[in-house]
C-alpha atoms as a PDB file:
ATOM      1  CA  UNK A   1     119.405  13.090  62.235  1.00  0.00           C
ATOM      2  CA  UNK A   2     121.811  13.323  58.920  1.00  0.00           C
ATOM      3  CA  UNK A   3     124.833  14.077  61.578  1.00  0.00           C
ATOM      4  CA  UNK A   4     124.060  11.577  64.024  1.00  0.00           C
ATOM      5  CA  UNK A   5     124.419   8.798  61.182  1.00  0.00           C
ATOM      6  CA  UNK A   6     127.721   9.846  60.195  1.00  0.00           C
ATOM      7  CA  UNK A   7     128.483   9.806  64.293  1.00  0.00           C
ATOM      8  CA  UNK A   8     126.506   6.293  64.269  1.00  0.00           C
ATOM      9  CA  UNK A   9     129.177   5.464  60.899  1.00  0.00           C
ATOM     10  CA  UNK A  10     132.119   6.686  62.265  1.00  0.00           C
ATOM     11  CA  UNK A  11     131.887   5.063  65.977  1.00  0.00           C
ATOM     12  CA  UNK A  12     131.208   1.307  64.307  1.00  0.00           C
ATOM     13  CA  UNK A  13     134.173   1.876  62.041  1.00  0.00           C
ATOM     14  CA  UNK A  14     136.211   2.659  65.251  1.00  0.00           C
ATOM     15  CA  UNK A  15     134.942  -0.377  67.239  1.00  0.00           C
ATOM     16  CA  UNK A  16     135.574  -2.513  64.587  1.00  0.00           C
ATOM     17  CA  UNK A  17     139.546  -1.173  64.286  1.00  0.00           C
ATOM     18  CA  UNK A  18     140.285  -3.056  67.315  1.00  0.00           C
ATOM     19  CA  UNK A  19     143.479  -1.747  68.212  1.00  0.00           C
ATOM     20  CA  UNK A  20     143.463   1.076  65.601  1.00  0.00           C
ATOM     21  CA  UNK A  21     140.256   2.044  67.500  1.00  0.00           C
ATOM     22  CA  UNK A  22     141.354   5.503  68.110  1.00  0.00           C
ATOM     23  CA  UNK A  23     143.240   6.109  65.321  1.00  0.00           C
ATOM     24  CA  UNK A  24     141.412   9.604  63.194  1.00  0.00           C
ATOM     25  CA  UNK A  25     139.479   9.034  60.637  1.00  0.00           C
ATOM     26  CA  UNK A  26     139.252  10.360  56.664  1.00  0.00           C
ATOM     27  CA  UNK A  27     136.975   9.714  53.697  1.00  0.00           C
ATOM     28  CA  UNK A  28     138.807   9.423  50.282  1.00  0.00           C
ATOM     29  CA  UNK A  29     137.812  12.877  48.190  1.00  0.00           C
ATOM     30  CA  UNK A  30     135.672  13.133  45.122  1.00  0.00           C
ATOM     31  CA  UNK A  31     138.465  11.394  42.854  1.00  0.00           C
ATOM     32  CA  UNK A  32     137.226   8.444  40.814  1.00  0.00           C
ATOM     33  CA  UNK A  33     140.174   6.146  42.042  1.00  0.00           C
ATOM     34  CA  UNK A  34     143.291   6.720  44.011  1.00  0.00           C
ATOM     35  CA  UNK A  35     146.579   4.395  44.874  1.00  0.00           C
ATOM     36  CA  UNK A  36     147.350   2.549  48.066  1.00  0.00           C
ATOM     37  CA  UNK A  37     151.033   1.935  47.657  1.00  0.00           C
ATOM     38  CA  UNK A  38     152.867   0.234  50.346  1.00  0.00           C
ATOM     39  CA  UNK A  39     155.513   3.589  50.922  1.00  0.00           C
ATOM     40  CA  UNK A  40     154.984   7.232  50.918  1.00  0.00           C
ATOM     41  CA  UNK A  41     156.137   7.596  47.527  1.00  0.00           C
ATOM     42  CA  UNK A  42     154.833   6.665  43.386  1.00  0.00           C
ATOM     43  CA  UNK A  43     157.898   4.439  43.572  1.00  0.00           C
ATOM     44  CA  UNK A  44     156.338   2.160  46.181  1.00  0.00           C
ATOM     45  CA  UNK A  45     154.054  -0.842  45.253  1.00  0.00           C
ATOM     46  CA  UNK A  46     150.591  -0.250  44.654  1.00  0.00           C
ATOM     47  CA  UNK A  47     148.642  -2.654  46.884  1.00  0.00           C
ATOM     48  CA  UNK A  48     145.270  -1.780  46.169  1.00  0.00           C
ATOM     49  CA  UNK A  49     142.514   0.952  45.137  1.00  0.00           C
ATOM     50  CA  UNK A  50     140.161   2.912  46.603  1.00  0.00           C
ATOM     51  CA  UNK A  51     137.296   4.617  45.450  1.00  0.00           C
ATOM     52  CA  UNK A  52     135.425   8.357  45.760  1.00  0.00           C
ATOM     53  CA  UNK A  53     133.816   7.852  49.486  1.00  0.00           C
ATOM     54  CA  UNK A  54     135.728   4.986  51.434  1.00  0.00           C
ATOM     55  CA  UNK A  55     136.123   5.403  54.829  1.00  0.00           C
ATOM     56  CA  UNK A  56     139.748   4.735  55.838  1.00  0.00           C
ATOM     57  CA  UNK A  57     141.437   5.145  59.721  1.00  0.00           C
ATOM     58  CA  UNK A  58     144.528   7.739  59.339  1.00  0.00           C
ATOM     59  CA  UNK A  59     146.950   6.230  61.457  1.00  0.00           C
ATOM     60  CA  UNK A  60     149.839   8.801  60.435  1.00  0.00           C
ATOM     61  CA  UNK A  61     151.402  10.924  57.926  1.00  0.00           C
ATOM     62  CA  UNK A  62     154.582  11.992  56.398  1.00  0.00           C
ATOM     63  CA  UNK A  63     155.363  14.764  54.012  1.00  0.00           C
ATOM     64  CA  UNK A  64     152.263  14.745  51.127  1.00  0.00           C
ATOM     65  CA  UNK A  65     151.575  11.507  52.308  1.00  0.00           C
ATOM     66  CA  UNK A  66     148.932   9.953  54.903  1.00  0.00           C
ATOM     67  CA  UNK A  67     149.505   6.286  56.767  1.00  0.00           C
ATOM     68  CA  UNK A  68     145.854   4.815  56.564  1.00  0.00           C
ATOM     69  CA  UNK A  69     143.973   1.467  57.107  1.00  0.00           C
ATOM     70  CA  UNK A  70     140.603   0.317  55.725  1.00  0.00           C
ATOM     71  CA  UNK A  71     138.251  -0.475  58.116  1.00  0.00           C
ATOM     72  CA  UNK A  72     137.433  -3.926  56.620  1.00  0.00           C
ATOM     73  CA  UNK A  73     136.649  -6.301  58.953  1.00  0.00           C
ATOM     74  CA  UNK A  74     139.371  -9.792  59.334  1.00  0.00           C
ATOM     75  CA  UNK A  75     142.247 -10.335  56.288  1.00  0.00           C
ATOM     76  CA  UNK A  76     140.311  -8.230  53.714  1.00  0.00           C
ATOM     77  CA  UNK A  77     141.580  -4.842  56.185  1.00  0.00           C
ATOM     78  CA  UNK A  78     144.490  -3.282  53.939  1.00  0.00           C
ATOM     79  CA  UNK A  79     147.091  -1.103  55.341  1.00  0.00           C
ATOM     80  CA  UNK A  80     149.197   1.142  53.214  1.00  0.00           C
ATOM     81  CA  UNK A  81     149.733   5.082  51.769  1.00  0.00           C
ATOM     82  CA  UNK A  82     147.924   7.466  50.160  1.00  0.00           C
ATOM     83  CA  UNK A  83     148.453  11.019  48.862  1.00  0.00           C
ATOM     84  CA  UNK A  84     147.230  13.502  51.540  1.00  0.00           C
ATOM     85  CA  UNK A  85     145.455  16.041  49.222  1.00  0.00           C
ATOM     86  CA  UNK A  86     143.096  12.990  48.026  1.00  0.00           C
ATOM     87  CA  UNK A  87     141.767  12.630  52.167  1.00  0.00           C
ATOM     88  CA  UNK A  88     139.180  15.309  53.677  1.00  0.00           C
ATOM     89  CA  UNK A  89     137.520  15.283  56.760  1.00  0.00           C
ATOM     90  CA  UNK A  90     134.160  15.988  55.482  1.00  0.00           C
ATOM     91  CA  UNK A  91     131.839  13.637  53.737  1.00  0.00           C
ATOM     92  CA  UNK A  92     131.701  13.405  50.045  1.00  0.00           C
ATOM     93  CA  UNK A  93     129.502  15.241  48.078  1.00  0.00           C
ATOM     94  CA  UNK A  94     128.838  11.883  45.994  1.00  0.00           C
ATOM     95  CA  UNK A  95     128.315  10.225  49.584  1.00  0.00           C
ATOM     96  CA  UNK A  96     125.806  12.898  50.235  1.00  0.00           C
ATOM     97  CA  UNK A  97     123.759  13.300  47.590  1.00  0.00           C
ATOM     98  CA  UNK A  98     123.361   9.391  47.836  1.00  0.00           C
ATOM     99  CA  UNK A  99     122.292   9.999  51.292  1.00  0.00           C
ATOM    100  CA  UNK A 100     119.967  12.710  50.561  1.00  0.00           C
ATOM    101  CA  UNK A 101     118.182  10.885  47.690  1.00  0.00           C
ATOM    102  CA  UNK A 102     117.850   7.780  50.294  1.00  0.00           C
ATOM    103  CA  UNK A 103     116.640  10.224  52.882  1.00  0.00           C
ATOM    104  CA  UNK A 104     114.247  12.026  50.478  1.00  0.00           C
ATOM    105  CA  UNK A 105     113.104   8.354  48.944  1.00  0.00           C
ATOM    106  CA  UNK A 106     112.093   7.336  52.933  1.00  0.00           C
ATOM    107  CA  UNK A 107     110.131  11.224  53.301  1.00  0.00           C
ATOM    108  CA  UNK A 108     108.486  10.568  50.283  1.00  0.00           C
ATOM    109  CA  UNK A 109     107.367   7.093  51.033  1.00  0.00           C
ATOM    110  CA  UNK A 110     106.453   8.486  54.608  1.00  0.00           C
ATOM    111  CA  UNK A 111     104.289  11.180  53.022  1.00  0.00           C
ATOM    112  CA  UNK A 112     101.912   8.663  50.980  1.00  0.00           C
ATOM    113  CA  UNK A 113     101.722   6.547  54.329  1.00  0.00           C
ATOM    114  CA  UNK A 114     100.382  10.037  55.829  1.00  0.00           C
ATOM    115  CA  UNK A 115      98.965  10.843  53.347  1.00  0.00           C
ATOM    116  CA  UNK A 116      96.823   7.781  53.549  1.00  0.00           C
ATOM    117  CA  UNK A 117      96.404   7.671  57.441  1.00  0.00           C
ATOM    118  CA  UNK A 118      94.821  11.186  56.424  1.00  0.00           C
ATOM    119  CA  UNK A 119      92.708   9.808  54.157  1.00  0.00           C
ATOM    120  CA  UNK A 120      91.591   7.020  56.722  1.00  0.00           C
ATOM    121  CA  UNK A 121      91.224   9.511  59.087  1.00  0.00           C
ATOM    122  CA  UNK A 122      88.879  11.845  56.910  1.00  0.00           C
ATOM    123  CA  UNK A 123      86.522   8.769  55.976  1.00  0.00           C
ATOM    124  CA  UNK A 124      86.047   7.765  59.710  1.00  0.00           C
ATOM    125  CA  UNK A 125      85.570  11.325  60.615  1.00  0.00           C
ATOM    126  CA  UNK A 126      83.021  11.149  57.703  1.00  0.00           C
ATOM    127  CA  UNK A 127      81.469   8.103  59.061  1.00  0.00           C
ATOM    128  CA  UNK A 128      81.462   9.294  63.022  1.00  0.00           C
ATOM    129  CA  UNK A 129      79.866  12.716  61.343  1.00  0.00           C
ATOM    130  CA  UNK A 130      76.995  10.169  59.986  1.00  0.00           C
ATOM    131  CA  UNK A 131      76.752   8.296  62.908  1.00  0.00           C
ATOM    132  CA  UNK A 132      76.529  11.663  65.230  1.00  0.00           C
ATOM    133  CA  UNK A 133      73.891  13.226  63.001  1.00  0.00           C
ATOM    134  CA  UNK A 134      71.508  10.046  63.117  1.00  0.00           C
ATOM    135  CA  UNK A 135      72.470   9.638  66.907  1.00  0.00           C
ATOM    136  CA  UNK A 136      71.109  12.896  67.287  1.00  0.00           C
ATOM    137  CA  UNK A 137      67.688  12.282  64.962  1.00  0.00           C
ATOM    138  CA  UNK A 138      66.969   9.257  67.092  1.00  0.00           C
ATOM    139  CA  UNK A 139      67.416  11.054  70.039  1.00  0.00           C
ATOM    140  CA  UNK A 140      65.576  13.986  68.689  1.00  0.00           C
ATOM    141  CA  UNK A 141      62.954  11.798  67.914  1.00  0.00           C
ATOM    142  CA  UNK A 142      62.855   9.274  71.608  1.00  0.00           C
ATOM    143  CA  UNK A 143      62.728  13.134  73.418  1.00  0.00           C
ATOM    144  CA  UNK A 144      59.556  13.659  71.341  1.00  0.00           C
ATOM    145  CA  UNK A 145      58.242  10.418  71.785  1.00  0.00           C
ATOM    146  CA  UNK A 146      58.617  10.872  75.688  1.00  0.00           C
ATOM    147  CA  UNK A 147      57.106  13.974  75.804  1.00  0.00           C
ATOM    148  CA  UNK A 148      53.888  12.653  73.248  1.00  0.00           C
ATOM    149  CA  UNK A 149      54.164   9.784  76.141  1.00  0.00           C
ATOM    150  CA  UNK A 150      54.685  11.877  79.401  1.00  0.00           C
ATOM    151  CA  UNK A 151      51.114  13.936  77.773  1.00  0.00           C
ATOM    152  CA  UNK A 152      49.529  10.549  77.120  1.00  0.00           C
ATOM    153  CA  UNK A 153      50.180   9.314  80.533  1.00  0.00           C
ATOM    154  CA  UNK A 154      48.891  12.094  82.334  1.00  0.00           C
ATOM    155  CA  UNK A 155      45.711  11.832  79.712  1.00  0.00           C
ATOM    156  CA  UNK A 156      45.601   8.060  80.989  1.00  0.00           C
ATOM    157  CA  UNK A 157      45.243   8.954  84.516  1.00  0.00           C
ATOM    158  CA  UNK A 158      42.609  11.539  84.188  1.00  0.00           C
ATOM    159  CA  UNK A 159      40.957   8.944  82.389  1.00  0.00           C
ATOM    160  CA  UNK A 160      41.696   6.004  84.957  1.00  0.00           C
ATOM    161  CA  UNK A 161      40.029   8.347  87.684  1.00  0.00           C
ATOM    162  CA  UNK A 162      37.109   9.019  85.116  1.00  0.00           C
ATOM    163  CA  UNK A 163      36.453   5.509  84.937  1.00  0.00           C
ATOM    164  CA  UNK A 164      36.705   4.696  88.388  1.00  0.00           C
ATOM    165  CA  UNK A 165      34.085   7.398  89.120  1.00  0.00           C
ATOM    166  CA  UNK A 166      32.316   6.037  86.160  1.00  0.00           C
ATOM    167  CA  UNK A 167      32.708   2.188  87.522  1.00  0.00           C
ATOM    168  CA  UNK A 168      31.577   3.442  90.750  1.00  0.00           C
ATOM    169  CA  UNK A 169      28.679   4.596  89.624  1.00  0.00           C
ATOM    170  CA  UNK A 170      27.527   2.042  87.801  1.00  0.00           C
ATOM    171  CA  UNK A 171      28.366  -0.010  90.332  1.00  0.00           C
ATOM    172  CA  UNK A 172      26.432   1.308  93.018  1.00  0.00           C
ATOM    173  CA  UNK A 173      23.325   1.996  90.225  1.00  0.00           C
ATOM    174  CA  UNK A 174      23.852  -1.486  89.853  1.00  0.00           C
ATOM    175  CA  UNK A 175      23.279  -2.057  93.653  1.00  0.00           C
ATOM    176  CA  UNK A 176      20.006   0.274  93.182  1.00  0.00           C
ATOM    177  CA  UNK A 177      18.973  -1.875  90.142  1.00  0.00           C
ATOM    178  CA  UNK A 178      19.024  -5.128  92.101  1.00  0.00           C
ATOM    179  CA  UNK A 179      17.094  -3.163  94.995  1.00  0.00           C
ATOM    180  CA  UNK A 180      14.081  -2.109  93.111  1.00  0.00           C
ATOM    181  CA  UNK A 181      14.140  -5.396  90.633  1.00  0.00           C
ATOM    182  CA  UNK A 182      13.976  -6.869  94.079  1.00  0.00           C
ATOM    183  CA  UNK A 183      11.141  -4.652  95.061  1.00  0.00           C
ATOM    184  CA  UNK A 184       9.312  -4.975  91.595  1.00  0.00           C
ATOM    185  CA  UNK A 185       9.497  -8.797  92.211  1.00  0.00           C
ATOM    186  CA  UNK A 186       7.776  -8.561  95.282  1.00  0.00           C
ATOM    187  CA  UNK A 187       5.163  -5.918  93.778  1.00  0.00           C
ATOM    188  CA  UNK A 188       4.532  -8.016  90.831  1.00  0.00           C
ATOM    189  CA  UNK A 189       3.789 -11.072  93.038  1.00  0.00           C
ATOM    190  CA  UNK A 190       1.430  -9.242  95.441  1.00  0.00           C
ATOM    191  CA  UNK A 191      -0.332  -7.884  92.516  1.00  0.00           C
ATOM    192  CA  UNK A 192      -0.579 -11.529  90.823  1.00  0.00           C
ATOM    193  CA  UNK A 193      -1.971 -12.684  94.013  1.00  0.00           C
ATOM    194  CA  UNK A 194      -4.151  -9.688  94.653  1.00  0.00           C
ATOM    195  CA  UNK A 195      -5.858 -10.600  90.818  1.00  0.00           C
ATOM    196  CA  UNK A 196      -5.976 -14.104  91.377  1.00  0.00           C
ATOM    197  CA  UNK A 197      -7.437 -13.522  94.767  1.00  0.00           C
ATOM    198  CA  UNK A 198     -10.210 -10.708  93.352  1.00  0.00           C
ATOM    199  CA  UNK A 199     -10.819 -13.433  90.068  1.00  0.00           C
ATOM    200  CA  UNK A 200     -11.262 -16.123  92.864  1.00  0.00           C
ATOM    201  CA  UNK A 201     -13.957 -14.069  94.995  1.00  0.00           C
ATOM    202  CA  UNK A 202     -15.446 -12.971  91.716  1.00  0.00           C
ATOM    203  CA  UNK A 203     -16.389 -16.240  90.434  1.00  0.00           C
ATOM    204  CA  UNK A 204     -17.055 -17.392  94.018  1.00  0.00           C
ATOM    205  CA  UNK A 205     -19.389 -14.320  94.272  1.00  0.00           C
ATOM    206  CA  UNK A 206     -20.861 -15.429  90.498  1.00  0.00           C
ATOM    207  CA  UNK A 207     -21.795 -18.748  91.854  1.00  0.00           C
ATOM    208  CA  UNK A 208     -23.572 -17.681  94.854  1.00  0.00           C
ATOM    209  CA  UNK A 209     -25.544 -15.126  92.701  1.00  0.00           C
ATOM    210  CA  UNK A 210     -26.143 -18.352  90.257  1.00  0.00           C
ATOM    211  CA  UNK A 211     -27.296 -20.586  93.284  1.00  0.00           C
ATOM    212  CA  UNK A 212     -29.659 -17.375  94.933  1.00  0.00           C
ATOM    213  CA  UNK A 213     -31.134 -16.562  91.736  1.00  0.00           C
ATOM    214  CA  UNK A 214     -31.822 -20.080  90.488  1.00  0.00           C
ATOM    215  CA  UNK A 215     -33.793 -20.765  94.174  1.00  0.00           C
ATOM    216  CA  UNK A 216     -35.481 -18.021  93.609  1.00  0.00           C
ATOM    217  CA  UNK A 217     -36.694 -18.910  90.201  1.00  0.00           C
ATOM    218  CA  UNK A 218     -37.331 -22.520  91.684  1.00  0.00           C
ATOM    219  CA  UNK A 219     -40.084 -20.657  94.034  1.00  0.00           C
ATOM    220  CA  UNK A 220     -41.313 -18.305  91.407  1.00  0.00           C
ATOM    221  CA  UNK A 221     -42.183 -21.305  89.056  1.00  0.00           C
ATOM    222  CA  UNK A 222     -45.877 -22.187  89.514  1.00  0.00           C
ATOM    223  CA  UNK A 223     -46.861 -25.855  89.703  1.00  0.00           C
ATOM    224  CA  UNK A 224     -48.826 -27.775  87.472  1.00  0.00           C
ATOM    225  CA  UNK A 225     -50.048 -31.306  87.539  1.00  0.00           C
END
């Protein structure tokens, strides 16, 4: 990833050269400060500084000397010479380290954002555990409940049929009930009947004995006048 930012680096710098596009390129060494003179020689005009790490386009040499241009963007792009021995090819240490700390600084910050997801992810995983075990107890307890209920129902229906036997009994000693009610009725009646009838020829019988026997006394009685 390092390597494909300096690719990244180096291929805006060369898109931004426009007509120096494919001119090589050269970072300025670990030296504090070096001189861009306007000649390949201390005798030429210094035209500006550059510092440990600046990119510059090499656009040619001669003797100890190197032709470059900054890659600045419109009139702030200088052009001028440098000393050769200041240029290298690889990237500074100073340019590195920077990079490295930057690179460690985004790990580091990436680690507490994992570290945090973990976190997240260890109190859900806490809270589905939860959830799961009293998913399970209610479950435990609705297959319990079925089977107390499966045993109940099959209780209910023996004692559905009982009843019905039961109801059908009762029902039809009902039916026998009403019969011989019916029949005690009609006994009850006759025998009311038969006693009134027996008083009736009783006392009828009473008062013929009471008219017989008072004749007779009539004729027993002897007259006196």
């Amino acid at each position: 990833m390092y390597r494909l930012r300096i690719i990244f680096t180096v291929a805006l710098g060369i898109c931004m050269t426009g007509q120096w596009s494919w001119a090589e390129q050269a970072y300025v060494t670990d030296t504090l400060k070096i001189t861009l003179r306007t000649g390949p020689s201390t005798s030429n005009k210094i035209i500006g500084m550059l510092s440990s790490g600046n990119l510059v386009d090499l656009l040619g040499s001669e003797g100890d000397w190197s032709h470059i241009r900054t890659p600045s963007a419109g009139n702030n792009a200088k052009e001028g010479w440098v000393l050769s021995r200041y240029l290298t090819a690889r990237q500074p240490a100073m340019i590195q380290i920077v990079a490295f700390r930057k690179e460690n600084t985004r790990l580091k910050e990436q680690m507490v954002v994992l570290q945090k997801k973990m976190q997240d992810m260890d109190r859900l995983n806490d809270e589905l555990t939860e959830k799961l075990n009293g998913t399970t107890k209610a479950l435990d307890r609705l297959d319990l409940d079925y089977k107390e209920l499966k045993q109940g129902s099959a209780e209910y229906l023996k004692l559905k049929e009982a009843f019905a036997m039961v109801e059908s009994k009762l029902k039809k000693a009902r039916q026998e009930f009403g019969i011989l009610d019916e029949s005690y009725k009609k006994i009850k009646y006759s025998e009311r009947n038969i006693w009134f009838a027996t008083g009736a020829a009783i006392l009828l019988i009473g008062v013929i004995c009471g008219i017989v026997l008072g004749r007779r006394e009539k004729r027993r009685k002897p007259r006196y006048y």
